[in-house]
PDB file of N, CA and C in Angstrom:
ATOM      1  N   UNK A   1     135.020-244.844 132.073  1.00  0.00           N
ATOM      2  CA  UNK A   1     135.207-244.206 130.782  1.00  0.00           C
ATOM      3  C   UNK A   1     134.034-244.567 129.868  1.00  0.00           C
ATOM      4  N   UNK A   2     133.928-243.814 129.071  1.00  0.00           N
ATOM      5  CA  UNK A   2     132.176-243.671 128.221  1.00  0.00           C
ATOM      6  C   UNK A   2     132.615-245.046 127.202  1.00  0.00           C
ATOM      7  N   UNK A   3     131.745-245.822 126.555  1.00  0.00           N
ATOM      8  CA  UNK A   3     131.854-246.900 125.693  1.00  0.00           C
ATOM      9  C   UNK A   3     131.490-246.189 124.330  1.00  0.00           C
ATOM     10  N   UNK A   4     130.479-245.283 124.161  1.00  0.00           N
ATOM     11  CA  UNK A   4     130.818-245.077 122.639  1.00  0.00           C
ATOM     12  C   UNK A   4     131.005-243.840 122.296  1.00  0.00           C
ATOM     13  N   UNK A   5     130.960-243.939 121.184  1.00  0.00           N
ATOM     14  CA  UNK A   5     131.385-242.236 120.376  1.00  0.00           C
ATOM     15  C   UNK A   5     130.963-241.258 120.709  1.00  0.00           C
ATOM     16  N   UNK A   6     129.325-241.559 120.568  1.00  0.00           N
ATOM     17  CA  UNK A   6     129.043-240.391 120.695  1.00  0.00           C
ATOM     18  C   UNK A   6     128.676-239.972 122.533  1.00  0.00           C
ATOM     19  N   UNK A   7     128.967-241.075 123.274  1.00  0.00           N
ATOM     20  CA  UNK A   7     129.738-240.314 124.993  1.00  0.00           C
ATOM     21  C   UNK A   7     130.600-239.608 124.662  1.00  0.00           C
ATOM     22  N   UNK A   8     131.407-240.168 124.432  1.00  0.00           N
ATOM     23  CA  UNK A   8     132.668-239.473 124.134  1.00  0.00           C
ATOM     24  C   UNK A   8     133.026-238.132 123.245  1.00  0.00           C
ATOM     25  N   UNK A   9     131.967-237.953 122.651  1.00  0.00           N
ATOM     26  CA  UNK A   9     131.970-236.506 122.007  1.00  0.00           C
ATOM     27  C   UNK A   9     131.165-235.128 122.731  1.00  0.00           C
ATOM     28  N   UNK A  10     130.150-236.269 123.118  1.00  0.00           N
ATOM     29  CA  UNK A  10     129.340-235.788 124.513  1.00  0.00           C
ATOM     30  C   UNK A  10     130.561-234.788 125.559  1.00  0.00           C
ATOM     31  N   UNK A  11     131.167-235.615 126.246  1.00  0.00           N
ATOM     32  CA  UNK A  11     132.145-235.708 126.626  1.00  0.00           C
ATOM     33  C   UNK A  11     132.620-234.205 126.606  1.00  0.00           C
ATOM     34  N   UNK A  12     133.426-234.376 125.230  1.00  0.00           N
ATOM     35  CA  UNK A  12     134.148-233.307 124.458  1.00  0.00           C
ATOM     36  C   UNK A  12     133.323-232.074 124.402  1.00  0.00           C
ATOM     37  N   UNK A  13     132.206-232.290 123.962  1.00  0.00           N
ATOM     38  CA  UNK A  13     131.320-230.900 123.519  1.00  0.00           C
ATOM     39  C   UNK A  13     130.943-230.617 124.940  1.00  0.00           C
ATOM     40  N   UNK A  14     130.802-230.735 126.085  1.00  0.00           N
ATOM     41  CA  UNK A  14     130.768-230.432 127.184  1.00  0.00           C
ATOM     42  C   UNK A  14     131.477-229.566 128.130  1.00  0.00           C
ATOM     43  N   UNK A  15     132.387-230.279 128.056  1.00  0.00           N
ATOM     44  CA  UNK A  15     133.771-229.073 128.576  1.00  0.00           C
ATOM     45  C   UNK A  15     134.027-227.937 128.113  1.00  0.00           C
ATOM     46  N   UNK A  16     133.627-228.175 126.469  1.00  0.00           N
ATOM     47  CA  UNK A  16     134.342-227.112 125.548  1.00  0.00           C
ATOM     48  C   UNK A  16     132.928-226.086 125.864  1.00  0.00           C
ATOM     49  N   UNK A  17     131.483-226.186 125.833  1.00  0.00           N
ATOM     50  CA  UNK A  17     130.901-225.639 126.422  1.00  0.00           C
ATOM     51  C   UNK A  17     130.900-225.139 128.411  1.00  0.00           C
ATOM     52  N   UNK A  18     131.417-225.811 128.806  1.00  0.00           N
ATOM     53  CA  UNK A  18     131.876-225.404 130.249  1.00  0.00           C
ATOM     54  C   UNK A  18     132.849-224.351 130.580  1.00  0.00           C
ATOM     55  N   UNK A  19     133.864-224.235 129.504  1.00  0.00           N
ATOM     56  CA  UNK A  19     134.879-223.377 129.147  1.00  0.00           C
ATOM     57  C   UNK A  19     134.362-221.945 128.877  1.00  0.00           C
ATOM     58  N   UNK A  20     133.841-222.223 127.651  1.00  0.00           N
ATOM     59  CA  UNK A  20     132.989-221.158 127.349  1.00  0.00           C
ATOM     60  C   UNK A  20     132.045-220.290 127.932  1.00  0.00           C
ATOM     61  N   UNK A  21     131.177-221.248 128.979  1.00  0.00           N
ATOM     62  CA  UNK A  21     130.359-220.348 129.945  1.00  0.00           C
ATOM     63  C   UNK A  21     130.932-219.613 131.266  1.00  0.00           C
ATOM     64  N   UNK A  22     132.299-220.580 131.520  1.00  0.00           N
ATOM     65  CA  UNK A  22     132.678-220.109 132.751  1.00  0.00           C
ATOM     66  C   UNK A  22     133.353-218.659 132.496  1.00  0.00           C
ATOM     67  N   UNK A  23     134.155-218.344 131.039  1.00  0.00           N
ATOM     68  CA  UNK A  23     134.377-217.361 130.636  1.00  0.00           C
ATOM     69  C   UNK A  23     133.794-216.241 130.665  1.00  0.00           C
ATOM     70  N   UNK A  24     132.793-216.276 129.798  1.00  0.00           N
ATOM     71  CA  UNK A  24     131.220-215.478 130.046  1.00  0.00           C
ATOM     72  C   UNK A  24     131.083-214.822 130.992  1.00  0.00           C
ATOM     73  N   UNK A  25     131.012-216.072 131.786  1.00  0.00           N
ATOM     74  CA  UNK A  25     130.185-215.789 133.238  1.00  0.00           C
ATOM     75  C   UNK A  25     131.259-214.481 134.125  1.00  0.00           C
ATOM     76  N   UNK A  26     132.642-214.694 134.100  1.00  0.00           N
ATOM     77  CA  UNK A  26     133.969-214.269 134.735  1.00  0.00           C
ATOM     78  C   UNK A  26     134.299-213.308 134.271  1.00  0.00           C
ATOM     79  N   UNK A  27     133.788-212.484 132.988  1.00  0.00           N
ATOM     80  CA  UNK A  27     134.060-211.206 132.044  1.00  0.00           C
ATOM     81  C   UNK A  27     132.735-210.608 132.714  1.00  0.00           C
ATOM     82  N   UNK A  28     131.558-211.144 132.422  1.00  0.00           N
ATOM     83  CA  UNK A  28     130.815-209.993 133.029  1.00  0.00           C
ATOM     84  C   UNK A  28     131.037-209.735 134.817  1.00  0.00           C
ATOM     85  N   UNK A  29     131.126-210.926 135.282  1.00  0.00           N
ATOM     86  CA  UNK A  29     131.515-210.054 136.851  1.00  0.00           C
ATOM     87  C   UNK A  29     132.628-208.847 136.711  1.00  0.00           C
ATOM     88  N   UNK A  30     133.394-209.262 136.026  1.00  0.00           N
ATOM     89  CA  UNK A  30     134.859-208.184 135.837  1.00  0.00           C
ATOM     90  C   UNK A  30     133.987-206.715 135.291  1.00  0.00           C
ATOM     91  N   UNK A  31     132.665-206.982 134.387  1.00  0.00           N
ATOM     92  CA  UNK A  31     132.420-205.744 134.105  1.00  0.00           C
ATOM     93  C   UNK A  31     131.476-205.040 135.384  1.00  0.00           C
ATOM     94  N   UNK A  32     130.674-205.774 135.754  1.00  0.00           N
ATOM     95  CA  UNK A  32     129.510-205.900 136.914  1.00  0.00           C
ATOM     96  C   UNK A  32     131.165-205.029 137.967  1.00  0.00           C
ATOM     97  N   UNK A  33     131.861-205.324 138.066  1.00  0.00           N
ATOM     98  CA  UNK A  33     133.123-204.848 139.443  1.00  0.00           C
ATOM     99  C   UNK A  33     133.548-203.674 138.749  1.00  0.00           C
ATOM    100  N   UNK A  34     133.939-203.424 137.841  1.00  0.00           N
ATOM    101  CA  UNK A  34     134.039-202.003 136.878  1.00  0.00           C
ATOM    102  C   UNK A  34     132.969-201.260 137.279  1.00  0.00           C
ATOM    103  N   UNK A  35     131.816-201.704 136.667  1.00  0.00           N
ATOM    104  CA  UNK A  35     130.707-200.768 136.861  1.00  0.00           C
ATOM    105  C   UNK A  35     130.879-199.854 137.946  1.00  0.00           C
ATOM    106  N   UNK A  36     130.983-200.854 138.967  1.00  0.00           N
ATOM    107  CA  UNK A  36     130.313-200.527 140.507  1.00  0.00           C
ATOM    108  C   UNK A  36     131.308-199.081 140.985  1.00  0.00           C
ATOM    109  N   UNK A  37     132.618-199.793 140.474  1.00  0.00           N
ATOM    110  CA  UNK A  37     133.751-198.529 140.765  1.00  0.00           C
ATOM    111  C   UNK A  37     133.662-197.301 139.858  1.00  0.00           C
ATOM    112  N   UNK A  38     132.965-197.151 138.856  1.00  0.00           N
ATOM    113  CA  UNK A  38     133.215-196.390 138.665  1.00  0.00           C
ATOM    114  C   UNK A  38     132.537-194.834 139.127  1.00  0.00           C
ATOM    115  N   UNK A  39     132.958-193.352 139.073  1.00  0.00           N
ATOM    116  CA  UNK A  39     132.035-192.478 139.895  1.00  0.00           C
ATOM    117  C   UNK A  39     131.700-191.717 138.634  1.00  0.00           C
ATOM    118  N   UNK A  40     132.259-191.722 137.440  1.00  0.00           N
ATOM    119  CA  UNK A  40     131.495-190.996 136.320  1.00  0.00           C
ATOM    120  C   UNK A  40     130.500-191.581 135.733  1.00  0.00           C
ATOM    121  N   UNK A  41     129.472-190.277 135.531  1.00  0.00           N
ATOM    122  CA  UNK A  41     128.114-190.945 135.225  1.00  0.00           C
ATOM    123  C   UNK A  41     127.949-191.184 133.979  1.00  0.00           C
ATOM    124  N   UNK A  42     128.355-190.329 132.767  1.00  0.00           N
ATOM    125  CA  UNK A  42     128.311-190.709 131.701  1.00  0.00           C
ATOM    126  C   UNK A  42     128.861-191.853 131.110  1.00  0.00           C
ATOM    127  N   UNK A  43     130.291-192.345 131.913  1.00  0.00           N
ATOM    128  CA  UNK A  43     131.217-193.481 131.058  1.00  0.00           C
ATOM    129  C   UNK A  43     130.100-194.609 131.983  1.00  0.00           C
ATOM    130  N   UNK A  44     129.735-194.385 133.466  1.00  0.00           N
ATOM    131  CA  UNK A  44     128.673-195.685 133.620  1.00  0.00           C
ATOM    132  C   UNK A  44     127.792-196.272 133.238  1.00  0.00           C
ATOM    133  N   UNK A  45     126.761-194.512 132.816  1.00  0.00           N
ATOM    134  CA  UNK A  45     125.948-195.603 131.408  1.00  0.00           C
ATOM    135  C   UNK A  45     126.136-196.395 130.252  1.00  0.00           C
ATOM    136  N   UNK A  46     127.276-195.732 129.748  1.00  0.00           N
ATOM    137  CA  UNK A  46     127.546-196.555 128.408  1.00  0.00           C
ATOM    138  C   UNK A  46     127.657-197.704 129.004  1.00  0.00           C
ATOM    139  N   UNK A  47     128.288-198.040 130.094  1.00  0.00           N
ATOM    140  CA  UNK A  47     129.151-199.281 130.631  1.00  0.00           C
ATOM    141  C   UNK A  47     128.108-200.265 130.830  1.00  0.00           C
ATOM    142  N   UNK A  48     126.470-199.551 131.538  1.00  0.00           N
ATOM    143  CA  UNK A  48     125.810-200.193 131.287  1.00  0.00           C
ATOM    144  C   UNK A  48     124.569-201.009 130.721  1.00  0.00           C
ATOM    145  N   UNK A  49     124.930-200.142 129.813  1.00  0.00           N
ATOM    146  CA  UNK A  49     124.153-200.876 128.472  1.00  0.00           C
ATOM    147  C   UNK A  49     125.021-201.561 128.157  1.00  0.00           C
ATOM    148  N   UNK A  50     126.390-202.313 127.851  1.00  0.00           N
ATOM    149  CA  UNK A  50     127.046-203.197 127.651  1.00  0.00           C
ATOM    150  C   UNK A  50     127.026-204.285 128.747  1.00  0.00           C
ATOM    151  N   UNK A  51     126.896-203.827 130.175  1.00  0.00           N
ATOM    152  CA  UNK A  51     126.888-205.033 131.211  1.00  0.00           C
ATOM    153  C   UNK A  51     125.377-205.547 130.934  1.00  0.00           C
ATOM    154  N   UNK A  52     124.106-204.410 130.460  1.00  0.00           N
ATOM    155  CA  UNK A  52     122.987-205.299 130.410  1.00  0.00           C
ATOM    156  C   UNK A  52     123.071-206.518 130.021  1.00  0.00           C
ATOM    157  N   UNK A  53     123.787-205.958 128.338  1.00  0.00           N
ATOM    158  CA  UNK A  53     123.378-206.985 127.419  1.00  0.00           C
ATOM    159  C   UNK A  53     124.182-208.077 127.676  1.00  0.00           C
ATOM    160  N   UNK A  54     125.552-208.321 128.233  1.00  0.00           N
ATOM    161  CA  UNK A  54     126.038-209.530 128.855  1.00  0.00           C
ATOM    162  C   UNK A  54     125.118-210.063 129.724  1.00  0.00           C
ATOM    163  N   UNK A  55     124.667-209.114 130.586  1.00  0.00           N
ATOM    164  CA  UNK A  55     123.983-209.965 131.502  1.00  0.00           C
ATOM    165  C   UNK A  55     122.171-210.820 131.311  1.00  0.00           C
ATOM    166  N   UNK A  56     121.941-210.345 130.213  1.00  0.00           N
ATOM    167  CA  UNK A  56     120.942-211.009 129.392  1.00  0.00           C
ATOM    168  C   UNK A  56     121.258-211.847 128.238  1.00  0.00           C
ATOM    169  N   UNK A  57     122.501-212.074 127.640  1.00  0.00           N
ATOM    170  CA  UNK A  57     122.973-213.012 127.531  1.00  0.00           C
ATOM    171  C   UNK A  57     123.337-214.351 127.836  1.00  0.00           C
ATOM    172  N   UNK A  58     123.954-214.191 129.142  1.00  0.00           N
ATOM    173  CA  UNK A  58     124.032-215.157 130.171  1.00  0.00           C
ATOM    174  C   UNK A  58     122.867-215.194 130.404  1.00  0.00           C
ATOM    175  N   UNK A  59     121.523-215.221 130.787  1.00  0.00           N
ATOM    176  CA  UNK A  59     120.612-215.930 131.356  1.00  0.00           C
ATOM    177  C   UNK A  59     119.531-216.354 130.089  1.00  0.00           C
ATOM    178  N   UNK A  60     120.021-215.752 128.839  1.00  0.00           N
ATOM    179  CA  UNK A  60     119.065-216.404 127.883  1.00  0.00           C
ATOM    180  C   UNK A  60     119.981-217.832 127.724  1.00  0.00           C
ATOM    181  N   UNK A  61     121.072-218.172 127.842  1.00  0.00           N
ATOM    182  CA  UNK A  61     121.965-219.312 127.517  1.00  0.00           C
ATOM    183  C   UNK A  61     121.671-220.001 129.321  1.00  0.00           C
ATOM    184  N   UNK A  62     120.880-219.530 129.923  1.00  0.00           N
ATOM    185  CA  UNK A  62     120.613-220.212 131.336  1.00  0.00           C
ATOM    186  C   UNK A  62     121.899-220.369 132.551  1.00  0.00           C
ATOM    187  N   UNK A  63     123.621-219.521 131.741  1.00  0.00           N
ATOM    188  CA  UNK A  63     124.283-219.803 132.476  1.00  0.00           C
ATOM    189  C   UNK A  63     124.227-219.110 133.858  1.00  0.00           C
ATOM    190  N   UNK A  64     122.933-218.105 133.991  1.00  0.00           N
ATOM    191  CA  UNK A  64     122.676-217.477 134.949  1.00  0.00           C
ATOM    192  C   UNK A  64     121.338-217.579 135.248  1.00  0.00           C
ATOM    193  N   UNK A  65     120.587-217.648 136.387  1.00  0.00           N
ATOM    194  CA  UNK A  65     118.736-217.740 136.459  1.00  0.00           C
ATOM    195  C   UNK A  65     118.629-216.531 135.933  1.00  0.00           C
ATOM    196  N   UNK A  66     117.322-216.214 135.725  1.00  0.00           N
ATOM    197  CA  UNK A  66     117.041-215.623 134.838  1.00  0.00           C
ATOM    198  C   UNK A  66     116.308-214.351 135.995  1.00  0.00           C
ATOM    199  N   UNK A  67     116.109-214.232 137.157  1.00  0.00           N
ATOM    200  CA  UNK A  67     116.032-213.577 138.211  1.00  0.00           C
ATOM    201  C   UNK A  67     117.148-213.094 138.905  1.00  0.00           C
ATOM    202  N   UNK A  68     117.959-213.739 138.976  1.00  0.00           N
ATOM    203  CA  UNK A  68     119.155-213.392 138.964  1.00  0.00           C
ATOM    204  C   UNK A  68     119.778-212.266 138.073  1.00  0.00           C
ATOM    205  N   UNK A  69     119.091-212.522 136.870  1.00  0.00           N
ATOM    206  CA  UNK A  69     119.822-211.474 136.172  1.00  0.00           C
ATOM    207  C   UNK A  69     118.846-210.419 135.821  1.00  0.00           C
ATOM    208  N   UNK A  70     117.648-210.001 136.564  1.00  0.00           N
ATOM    209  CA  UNK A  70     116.895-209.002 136.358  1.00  0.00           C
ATOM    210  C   UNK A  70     117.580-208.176 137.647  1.00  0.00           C
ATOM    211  N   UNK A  71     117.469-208.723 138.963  1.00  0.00           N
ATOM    212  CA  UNK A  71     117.808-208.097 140.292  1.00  0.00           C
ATOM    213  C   UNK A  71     119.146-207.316 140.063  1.00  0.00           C
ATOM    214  N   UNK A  72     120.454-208.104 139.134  1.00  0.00           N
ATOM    215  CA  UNK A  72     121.256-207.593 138.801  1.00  0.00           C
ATOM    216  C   UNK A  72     121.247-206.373 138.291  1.00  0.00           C
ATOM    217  N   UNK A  73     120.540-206.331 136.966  1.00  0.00           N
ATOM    218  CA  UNK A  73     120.170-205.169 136.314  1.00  0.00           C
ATOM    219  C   UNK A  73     119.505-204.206 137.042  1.00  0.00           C
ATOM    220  N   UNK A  74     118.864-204.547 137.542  1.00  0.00           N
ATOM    221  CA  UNK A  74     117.496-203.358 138.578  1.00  0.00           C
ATOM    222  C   UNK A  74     118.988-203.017 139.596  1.00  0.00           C
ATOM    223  N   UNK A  75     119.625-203.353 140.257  1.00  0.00           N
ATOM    224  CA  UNK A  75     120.495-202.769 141.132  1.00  0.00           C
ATOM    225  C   UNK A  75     121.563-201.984 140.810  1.00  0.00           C
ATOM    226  N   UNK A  76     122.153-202.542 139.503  1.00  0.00           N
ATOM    227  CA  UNK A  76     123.180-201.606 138.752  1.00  0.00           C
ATOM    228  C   UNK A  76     122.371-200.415 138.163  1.00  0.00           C
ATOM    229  N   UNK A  77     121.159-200.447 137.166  1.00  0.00           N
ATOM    230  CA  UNK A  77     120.801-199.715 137.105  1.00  0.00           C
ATOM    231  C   UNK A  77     120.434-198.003 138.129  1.00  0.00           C
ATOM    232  N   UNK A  78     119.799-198.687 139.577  1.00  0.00           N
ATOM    233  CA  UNK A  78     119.539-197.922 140.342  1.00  0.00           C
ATOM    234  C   UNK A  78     121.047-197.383 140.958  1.00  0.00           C
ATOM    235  N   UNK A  79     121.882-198.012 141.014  1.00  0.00           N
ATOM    236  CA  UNK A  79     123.741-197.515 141.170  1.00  0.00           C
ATOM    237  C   UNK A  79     123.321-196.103 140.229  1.00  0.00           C
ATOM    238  N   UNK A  80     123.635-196.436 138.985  1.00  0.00           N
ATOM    239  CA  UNK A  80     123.864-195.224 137.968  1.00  0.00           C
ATOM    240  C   UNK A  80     123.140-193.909 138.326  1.00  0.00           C
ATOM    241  N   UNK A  81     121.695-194.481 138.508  1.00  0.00           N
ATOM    242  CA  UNK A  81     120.979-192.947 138.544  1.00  0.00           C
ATOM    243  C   UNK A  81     120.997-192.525 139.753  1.00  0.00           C
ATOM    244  N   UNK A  82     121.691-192.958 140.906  1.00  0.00           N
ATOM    245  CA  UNK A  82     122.092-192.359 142.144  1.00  0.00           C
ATOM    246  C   UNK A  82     123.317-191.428 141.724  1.00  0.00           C
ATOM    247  N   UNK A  83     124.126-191.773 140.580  1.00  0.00           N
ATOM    248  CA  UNK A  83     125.436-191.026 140.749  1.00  0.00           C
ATOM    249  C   UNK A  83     125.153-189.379 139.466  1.00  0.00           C
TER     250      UNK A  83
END
């Protein structure tokens, strides 16, 4: 167990950030799995300009590499303009 305060807040502000990213992270797959299903082209774009910007979100906060989240984009993107 941590000896001082500020471990221990350490601690605290940690999780509560762990919480937070794992959230993040678990809403955009849910949208990233939406996307993919869907076969209309118009409601997909909107959809993804909203999954972009999650997904450049997450990798400006590093909870994702930051290659990771271009390949993402470049593949959803190329999804859309196939349909």
């Amino acid at each position: 167990m941590a000896n001082h305060k500020s471990a221990l807040k350490r601690i605290r502000s940690n999780e509560a950030k762990r919480l937070r990213n794992r959230y993040q992270h678990k809403t955009t797959r849910t949208f990233i799995k939406r996307l993919r299903n869907t076969s209309d082209k118009t409601e997909a774009q909107e959809l993804l300009k909203k999954v972009t910007s999650m997904i450049d979100k997450l990798a400006k906060k590093n909870i994702i590499h930051k290659n990771k989240a271009s390949n993402n984009k470049s593949k959803l993107t190329k999804l859309v303009n196939s349909l």
